[in-house]
Protein backbone atom coordinates (compact mmCIF):
# COMPACT_ATOMS: atom_id res chain seq x y z
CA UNK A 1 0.00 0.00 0.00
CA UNK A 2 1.70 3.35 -0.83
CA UNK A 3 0.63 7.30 -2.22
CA UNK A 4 2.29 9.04 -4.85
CA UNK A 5 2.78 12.53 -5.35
CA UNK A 6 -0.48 14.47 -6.40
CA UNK A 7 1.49 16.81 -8.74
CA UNK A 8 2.91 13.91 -10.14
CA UNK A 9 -0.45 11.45 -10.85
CA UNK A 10 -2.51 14.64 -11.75
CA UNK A 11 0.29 15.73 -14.17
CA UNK A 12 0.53 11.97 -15.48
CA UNK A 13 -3.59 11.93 -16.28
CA UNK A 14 -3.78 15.29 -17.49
CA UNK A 15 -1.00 14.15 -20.42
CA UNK A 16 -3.65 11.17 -21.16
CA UNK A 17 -7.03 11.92 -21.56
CA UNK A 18 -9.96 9.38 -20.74
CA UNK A 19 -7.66 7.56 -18.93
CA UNK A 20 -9.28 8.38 -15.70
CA UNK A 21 -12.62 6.89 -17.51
CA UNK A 22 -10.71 3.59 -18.53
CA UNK A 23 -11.09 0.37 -16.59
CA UNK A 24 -9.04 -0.47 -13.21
CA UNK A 25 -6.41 -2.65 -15.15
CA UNK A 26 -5.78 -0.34 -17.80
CA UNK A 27 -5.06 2.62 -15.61
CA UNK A 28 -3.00 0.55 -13.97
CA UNK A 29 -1.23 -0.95 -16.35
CA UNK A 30 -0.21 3.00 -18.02
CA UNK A 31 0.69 3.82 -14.68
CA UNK A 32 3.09 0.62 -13.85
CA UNK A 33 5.06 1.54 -17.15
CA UNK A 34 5.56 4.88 -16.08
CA UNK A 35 7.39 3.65 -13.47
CA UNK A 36 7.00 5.96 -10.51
CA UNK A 37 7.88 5.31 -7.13
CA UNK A 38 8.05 1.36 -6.82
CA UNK A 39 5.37 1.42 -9.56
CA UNK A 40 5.20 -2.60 -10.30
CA UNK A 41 8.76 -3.60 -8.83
CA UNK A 42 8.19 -5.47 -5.86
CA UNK A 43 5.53 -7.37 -7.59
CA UNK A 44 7.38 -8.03 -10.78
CA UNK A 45 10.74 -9.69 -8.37
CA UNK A 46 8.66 -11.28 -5.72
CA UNK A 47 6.21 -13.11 -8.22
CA UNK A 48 9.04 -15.91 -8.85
CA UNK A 49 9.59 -16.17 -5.17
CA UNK A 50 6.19 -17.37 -5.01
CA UNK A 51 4.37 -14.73 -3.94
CA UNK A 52 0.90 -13.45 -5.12
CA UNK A 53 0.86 -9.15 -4.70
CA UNK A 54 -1.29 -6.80 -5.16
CA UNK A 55 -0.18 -3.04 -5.33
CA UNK A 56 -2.43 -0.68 -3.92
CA UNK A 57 -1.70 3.49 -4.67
CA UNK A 58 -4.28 4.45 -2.21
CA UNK A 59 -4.64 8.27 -3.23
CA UNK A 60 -4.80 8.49 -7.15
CA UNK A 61 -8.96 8.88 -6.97
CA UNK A 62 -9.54 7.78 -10.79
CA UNK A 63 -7.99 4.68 -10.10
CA UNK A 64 -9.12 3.60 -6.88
CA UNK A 65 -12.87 4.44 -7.94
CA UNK A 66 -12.78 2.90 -11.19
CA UNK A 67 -11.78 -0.52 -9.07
CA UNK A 68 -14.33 0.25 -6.16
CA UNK A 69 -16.92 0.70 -9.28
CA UNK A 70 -15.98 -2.63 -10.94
CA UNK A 71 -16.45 -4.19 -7.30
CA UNK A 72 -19.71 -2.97 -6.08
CA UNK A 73 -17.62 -0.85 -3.20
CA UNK A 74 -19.73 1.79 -1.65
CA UNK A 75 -17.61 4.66 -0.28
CA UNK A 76 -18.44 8.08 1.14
CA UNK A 77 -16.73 10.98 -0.63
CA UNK A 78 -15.31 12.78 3.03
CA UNK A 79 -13.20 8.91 3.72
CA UNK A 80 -12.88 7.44 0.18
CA UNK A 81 -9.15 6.63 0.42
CA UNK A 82 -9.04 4.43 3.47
CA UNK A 83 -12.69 3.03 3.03
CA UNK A 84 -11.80 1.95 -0.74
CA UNK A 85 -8.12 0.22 0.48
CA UNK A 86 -9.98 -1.35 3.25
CA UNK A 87 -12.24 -3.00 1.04
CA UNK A 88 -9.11 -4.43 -1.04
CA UNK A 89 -7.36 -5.82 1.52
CA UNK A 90 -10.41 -7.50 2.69
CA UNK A 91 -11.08 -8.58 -0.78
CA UNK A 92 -7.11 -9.84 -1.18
CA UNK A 93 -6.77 -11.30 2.23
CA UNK A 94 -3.00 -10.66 2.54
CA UNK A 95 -0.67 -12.60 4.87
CA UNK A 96 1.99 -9.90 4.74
CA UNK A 97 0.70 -5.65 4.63
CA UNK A 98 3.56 -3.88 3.51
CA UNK A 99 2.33 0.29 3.73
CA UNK A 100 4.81 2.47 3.36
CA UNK A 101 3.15 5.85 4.14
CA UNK A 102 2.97 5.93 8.07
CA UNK A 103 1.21 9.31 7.71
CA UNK A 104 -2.11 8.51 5.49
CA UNK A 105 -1.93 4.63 6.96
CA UNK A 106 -1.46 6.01 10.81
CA UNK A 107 -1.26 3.22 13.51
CA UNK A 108 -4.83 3.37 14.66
CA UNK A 109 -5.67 3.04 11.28
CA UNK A 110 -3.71 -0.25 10.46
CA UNK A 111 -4.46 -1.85 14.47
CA UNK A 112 -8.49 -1.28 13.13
CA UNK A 113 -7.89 -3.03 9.78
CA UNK A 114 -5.71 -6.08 11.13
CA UNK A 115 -8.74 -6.56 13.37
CA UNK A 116 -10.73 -6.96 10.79
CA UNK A 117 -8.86 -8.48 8.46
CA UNK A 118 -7.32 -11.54 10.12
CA UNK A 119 -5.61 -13.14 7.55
CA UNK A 120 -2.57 -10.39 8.17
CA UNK A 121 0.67 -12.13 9.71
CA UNK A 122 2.80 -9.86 9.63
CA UNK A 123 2.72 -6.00 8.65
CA UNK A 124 5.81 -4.60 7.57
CA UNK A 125 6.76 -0.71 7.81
CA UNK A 126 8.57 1.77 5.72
CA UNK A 127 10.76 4.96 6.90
CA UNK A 128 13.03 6.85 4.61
CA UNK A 129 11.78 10.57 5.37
CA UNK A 130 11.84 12.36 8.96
CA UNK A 131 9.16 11.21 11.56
CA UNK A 132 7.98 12.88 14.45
CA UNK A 133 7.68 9.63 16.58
CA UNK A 134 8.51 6.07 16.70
CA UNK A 135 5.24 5.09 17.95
CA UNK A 136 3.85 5.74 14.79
CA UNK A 137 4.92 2.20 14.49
CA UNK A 138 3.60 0.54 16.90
CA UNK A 139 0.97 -1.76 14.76
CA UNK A 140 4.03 -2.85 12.38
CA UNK A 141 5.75 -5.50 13.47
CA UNK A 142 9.48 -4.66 11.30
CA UNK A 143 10.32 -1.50 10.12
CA UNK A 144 12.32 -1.36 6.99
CA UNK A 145 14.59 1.53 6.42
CA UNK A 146 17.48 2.85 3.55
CA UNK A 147 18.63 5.17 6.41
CA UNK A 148 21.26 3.03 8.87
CA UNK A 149 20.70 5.72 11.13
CA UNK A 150 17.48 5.30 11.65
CA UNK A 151 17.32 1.43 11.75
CA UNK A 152 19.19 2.06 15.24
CA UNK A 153 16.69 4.71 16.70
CA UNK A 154 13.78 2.12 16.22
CA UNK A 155 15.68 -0.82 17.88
CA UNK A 156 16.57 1.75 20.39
CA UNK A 157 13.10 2.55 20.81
CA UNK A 158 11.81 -1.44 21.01
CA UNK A 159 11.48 -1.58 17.55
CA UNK A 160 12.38 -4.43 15.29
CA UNK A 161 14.11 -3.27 12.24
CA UNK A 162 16.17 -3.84 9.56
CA UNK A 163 18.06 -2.46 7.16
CA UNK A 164 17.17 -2.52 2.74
CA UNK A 165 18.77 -0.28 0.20
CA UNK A 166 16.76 0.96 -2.32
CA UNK A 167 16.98 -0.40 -6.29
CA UNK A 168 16.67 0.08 -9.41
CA UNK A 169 14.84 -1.74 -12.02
CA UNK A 170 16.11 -3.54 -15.34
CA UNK A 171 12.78 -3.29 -17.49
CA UNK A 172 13.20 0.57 -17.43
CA UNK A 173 16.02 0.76 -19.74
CA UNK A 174 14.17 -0.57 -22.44
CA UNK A 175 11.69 1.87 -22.17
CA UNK A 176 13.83 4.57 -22.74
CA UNK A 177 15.55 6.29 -25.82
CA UNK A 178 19.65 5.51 -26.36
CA UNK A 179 21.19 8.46 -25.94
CA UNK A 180 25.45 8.12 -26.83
CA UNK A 181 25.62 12.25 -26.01
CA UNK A 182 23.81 13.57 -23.43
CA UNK A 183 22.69 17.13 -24.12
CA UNK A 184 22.40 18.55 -20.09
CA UNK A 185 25.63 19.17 -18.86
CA UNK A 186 25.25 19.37 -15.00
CA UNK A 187 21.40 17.68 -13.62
CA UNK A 188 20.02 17.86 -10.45
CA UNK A 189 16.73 15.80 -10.03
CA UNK A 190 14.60 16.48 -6.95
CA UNK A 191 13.01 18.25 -3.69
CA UNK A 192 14.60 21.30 -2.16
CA UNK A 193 12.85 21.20 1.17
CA UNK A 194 14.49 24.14 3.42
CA UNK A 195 13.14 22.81 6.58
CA UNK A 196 14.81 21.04 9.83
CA UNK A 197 15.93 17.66 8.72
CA UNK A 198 15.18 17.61 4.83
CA UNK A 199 17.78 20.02 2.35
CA UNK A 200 19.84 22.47 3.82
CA UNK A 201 22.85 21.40 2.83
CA UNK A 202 21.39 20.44 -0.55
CA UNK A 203 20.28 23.80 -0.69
CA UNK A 204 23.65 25.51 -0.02
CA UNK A 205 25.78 23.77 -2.68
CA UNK A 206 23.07 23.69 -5.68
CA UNK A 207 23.54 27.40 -5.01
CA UNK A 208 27.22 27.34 -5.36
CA UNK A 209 27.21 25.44 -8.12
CA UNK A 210 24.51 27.20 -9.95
CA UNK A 211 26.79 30.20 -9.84
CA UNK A 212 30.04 28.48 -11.71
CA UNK A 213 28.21 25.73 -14.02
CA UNK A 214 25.38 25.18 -16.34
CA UNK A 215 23.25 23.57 -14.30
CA UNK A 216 19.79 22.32 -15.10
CA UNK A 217 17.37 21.69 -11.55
CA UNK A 218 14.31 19.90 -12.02
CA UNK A 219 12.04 20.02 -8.90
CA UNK A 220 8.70 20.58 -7.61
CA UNK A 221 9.66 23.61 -6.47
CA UNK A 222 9.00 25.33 -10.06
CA UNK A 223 5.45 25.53 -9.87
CA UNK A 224 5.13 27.18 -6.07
CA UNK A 225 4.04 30.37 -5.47
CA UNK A 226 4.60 32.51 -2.88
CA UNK A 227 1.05 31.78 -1.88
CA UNK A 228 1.83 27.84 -2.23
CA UNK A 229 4.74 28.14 -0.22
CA UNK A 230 3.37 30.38 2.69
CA UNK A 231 0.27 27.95 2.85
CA UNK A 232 2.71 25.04 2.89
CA UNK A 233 4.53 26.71 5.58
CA UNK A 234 1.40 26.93 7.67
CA UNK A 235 0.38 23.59 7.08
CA UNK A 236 3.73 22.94 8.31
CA UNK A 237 3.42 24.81 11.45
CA UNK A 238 -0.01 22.49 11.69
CA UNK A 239 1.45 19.58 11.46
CA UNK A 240 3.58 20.39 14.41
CA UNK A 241 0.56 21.31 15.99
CA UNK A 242 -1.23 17.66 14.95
CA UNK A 243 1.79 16.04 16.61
CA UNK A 244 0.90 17.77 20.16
CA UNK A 245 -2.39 16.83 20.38
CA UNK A 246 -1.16 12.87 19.27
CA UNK A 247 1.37 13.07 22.37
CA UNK A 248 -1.85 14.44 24.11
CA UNK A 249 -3.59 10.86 23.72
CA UNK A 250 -6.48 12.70 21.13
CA UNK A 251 -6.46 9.84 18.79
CA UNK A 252 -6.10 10.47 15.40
CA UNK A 253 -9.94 9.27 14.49
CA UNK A 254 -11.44 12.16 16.43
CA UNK A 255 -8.61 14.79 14.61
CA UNK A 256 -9.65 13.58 11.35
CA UNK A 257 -13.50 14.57 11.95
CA UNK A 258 -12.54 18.20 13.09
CA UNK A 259 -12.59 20.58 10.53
CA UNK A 260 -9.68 22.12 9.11
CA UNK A 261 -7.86 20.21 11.63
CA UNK A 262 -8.86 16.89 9.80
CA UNK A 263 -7.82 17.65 6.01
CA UNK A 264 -4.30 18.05 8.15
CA UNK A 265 -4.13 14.91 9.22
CA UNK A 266 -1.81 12.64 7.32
CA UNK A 267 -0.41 15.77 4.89
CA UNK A 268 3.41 15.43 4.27
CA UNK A 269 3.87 18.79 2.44
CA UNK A 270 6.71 20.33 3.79
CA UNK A 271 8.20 23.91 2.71
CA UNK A 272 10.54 25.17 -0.08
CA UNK A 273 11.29 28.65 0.51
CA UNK A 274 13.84 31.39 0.33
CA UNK A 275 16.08 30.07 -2.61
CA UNK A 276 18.80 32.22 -4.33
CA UNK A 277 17.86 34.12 -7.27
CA UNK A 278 19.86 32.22 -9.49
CA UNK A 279 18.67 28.92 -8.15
CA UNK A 280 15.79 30.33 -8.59
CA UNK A 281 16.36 30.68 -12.12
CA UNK A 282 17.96 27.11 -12.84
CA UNK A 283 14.73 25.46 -11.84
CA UNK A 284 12.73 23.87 -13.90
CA UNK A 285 9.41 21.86 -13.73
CA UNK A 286 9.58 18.24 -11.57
CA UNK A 287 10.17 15.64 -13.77
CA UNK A 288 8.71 12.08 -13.08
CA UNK A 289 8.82 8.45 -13.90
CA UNK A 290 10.20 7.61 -17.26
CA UNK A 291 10.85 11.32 -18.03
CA UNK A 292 12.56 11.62 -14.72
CA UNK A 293 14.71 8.58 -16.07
CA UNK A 294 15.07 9.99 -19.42
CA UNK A 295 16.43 13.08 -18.01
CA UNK A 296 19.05 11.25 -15.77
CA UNK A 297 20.46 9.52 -19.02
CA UNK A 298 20.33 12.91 -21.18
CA UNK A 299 22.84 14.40 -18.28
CA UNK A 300 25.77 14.46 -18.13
CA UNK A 301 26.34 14.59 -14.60
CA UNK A 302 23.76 14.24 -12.08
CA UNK A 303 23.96 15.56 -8.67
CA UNK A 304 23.26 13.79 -5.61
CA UNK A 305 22.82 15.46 -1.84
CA UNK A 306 21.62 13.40 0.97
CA UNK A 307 18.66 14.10 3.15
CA UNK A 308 19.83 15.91 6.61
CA UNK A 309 18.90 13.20 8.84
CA UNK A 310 20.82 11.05 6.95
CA UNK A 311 24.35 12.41 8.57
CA UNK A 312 26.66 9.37 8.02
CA UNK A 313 25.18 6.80 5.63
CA UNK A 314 24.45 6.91 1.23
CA UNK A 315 20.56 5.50 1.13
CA UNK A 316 18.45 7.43 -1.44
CA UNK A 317 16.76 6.52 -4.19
CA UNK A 318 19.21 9.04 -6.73
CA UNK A 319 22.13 6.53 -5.66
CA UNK A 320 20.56 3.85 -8.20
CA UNK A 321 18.10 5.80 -10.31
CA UNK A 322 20.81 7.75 -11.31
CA UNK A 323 23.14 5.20 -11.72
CA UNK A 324 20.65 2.06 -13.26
CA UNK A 325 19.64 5.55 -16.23
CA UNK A 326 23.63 5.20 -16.71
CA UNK A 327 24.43 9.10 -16.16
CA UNK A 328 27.44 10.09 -13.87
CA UNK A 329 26.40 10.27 -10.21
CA UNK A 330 28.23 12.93 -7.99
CA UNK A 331 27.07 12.43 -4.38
CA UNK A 332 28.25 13.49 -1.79
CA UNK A 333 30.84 11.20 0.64
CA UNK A 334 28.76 9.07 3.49
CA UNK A 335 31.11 6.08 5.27
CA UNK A 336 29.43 3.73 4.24
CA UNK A 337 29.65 4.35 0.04
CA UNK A 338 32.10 1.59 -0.47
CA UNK A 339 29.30 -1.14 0.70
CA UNK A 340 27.13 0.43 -2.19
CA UNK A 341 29.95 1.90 -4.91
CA UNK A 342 33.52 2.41 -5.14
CA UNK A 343 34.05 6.09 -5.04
CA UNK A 344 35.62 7.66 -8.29
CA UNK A 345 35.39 4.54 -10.04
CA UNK A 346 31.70 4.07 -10.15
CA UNK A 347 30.99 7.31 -8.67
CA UNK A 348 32.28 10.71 -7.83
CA UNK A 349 32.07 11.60 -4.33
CA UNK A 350 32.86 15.11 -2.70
CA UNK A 351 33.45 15.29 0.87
CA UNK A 352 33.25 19.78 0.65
CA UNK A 353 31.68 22.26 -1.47
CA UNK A 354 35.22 23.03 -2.97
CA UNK A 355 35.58 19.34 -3.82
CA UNK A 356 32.29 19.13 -5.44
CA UNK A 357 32.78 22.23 -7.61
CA UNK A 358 36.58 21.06 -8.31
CA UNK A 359 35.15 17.31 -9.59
CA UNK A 360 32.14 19.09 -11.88
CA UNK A 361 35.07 21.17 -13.87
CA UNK A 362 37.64 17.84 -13.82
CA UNK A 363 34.54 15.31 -15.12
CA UNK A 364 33.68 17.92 -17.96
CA UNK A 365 37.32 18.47 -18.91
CA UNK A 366 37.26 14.80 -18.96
CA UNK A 367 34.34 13.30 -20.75
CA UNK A 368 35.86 9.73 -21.80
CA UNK A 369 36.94 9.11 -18.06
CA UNK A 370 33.41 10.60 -17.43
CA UNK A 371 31.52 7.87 -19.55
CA UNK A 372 33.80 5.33 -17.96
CA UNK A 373 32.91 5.91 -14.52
CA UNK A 374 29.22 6.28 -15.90
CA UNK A 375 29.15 2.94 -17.18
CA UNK A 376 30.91 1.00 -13.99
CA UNK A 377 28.14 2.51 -11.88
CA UNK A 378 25.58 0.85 -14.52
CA UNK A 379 27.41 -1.91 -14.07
CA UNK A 380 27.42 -1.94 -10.23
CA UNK A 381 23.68 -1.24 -10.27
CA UNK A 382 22.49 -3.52 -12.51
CA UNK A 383 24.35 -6.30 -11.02
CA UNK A 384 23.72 -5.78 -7.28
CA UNK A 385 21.30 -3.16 -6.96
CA UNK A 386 18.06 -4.24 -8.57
CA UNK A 387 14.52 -5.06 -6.96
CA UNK A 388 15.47 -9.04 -7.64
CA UNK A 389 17.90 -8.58 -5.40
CA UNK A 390 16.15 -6.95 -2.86
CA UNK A 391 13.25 -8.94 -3.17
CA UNK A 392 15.56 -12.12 -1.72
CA UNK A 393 16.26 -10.03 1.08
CA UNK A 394 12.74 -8.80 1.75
CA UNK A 395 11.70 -12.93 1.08
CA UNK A 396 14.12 -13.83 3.81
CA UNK A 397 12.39 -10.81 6.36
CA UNK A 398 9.42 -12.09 5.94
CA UNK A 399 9.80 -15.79 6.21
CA UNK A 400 11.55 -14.46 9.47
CA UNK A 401 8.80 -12.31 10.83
CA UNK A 402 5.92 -14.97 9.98
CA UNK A 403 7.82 -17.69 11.77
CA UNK A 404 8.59 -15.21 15.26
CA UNK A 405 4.30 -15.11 15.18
């Protein structure tokens, strides 16, 4: 069970007219190939393993109503979301509940559906994005996470949890164009979230760097306003807010049915705000799926700046997107890069701003050492780092998990 961005799904249908009118499996099916997110990934490795999955993306509407339409599923329009997943899990009668949005699929939420849903073994947990508080997990029974750092805060908190990198998947490359010269110079593919924990630092060197190279930003942050962004910022403050009253003991049920406070509940929209003119001016509109992809192979270079509250340890998703496309990756140094590339051989790291700007001007002034680093991280990726991979070590969890029940 997962979400997707709205700018991203509403973008995706507006691009594809009737689609929204189509059947459940078609809409699907478009979406899957697109491959956003996970899109059909875990699915597509764990299907050999001898698993049956279904992938539910609880908060694209057209979707979810076309398949609560095709299976007599009466919802009410205030609750649709969780009433319509409800219904599928009933109707799939999983052993194993993998959601990976702790906000929409909150803990009384998920204690409510294993109750009536028996059939649920074990419910695994996702956390790659700053939390307020651990109990938020306390109806999963393992808690996966790319971020080390994290994995020990929930076993320091009682948690059981385990570390999984992300991946990238194979099938994609054939879905995209060959391209032998890439026309963007310098890419950087992503949020700029200027709040506590999220892309300060990220923030600071795309600035620097914006100043000495050609570089080309594509990010959400293109289509906010300064209306968007102050009414992000307050939802922000809100949210803060939201997490008092859950410390409080109001449970989460009773928030959702105040108004106002209720369309709150759940929101992860953080802030993007106060960004350098010419940052500013290298942005350009978010790019997702296979156009995100496509982009990442038409660079160059791509750029690559961990989340804040990853400190010590290379987990995002850029690490193997970038690298599976077949682009250059810069990222910055973590202690822990060698387990997942071998620096300056299958990727550039940069330990300082003057590094990073000093290995942009060497890797242009160097294009066929460039390509050659390009290609051993495709190499890397595509041999370790794909969702078969990780789908042995999620196979293994599991079999774990269901026989500690």
């Amino acid at each position: 069970m997962t979400t997707v961005y709205q700018a991203y799904w509403s973008k995706f249908y507006s691009k594809r007219p009737g689609l929204g009118n189509q059947s459940y499996a078609t809409q699907k099916e478009a979406l899957d190939y697109d491959g956003f997110g996970w899109a059909d990934f875990w699915s597509h490795a764990l299907t050999p393993l001898g698993y049956e999955v279904m992938e539910i993306i609880a908060n694209i509407e057209p979707l979810q109503k076309a398949w609560a339409l095709e299976n007599s599923v009466i919802f009410t329009e205030e609750n649709w979301l969780l009433e319509i997943v409800l219904a599928q899990v009933k109707q799939f009668q999983p052993s194993v509940l993998f959601p990976d949005d702790f906000y929409t699929f909150t803990a009384d939420w998920l204690v409510a559906l294993k109750q009536s849903c028996p059939s649920i073994k074990l419910t695994i947990g996702w956390c790659g994005a700053p939390y307020q508080d651990t109990k938020i997990f306390r109806a999963h029974d393992l808690v996966l996470s790319c971020i080390p750092e994290f994995v020990e805060k929930f076993r320091n908190a009682g948690h059981w949890s385990e570390h999984i990198n992300h991946a990238f998947e194979p099938r994609l490359l054939k879905r995209l164009p060959q391209i032998e010269d890439p026309e963007i110079n310098i890419s950087f593919v992503g949020q700029i979230v200027r709040s506590n924990q999220y892309h300060l630092q990220r923030k600071l060197i795309l600035e620097q760097l914006v100043e000495q190279f050609p570089v080309q930003v594509y990010s959400p942050t293109f289509d906010m306003s300064w209306k968007a962004e102050l009414r992000h910022q307050l939802k922000t403050s809100a949210q803060r807010l939201l997490t008092v009253f859950r410390h409080g003991g109001i449970p989460e049920s009773w928030l959702r049915k105040v108004p106002k406070i209720g369309k709150l509940v759940g929101s992860t929209e953080q802030v993007s705000l106060n960004l350098s003119q010419q940052l500013r001016a290298a942005i350009r509109p978010a790019v997702f799926g296979l156009q995100m992809y496509q982009t990442l192979q038409n660079s160059k270079i791509t750029f690559n700046s961990h989340i804040d509250v990853s400190p010590h340890s290379a987990s995002n998703m850029r690490l193997f997107e970038a690298t599976g496309s077949g682009t250059c990756l810069l990222t910055d140094w973590k202690k822990n890069i060698q387990t997942v590339f071998e620096p300056d051989y299958e990727v550039v790291t940069y330990k300082s701003l003057e590094e990073c700007i000093e290995k942009v001007r060497w890797l242009l002034e160097n294009p066929e050492k460039r390509k050659a680093i390009a290609r051993a991280g495709q190499n890397r990726t595509l041999e370790y780092h794909t969702f078969i991979q990780r789908a042995i070590q999620l196979d293994e969890l599991i079999k774990e998990g269901i026989q500690k029940k």
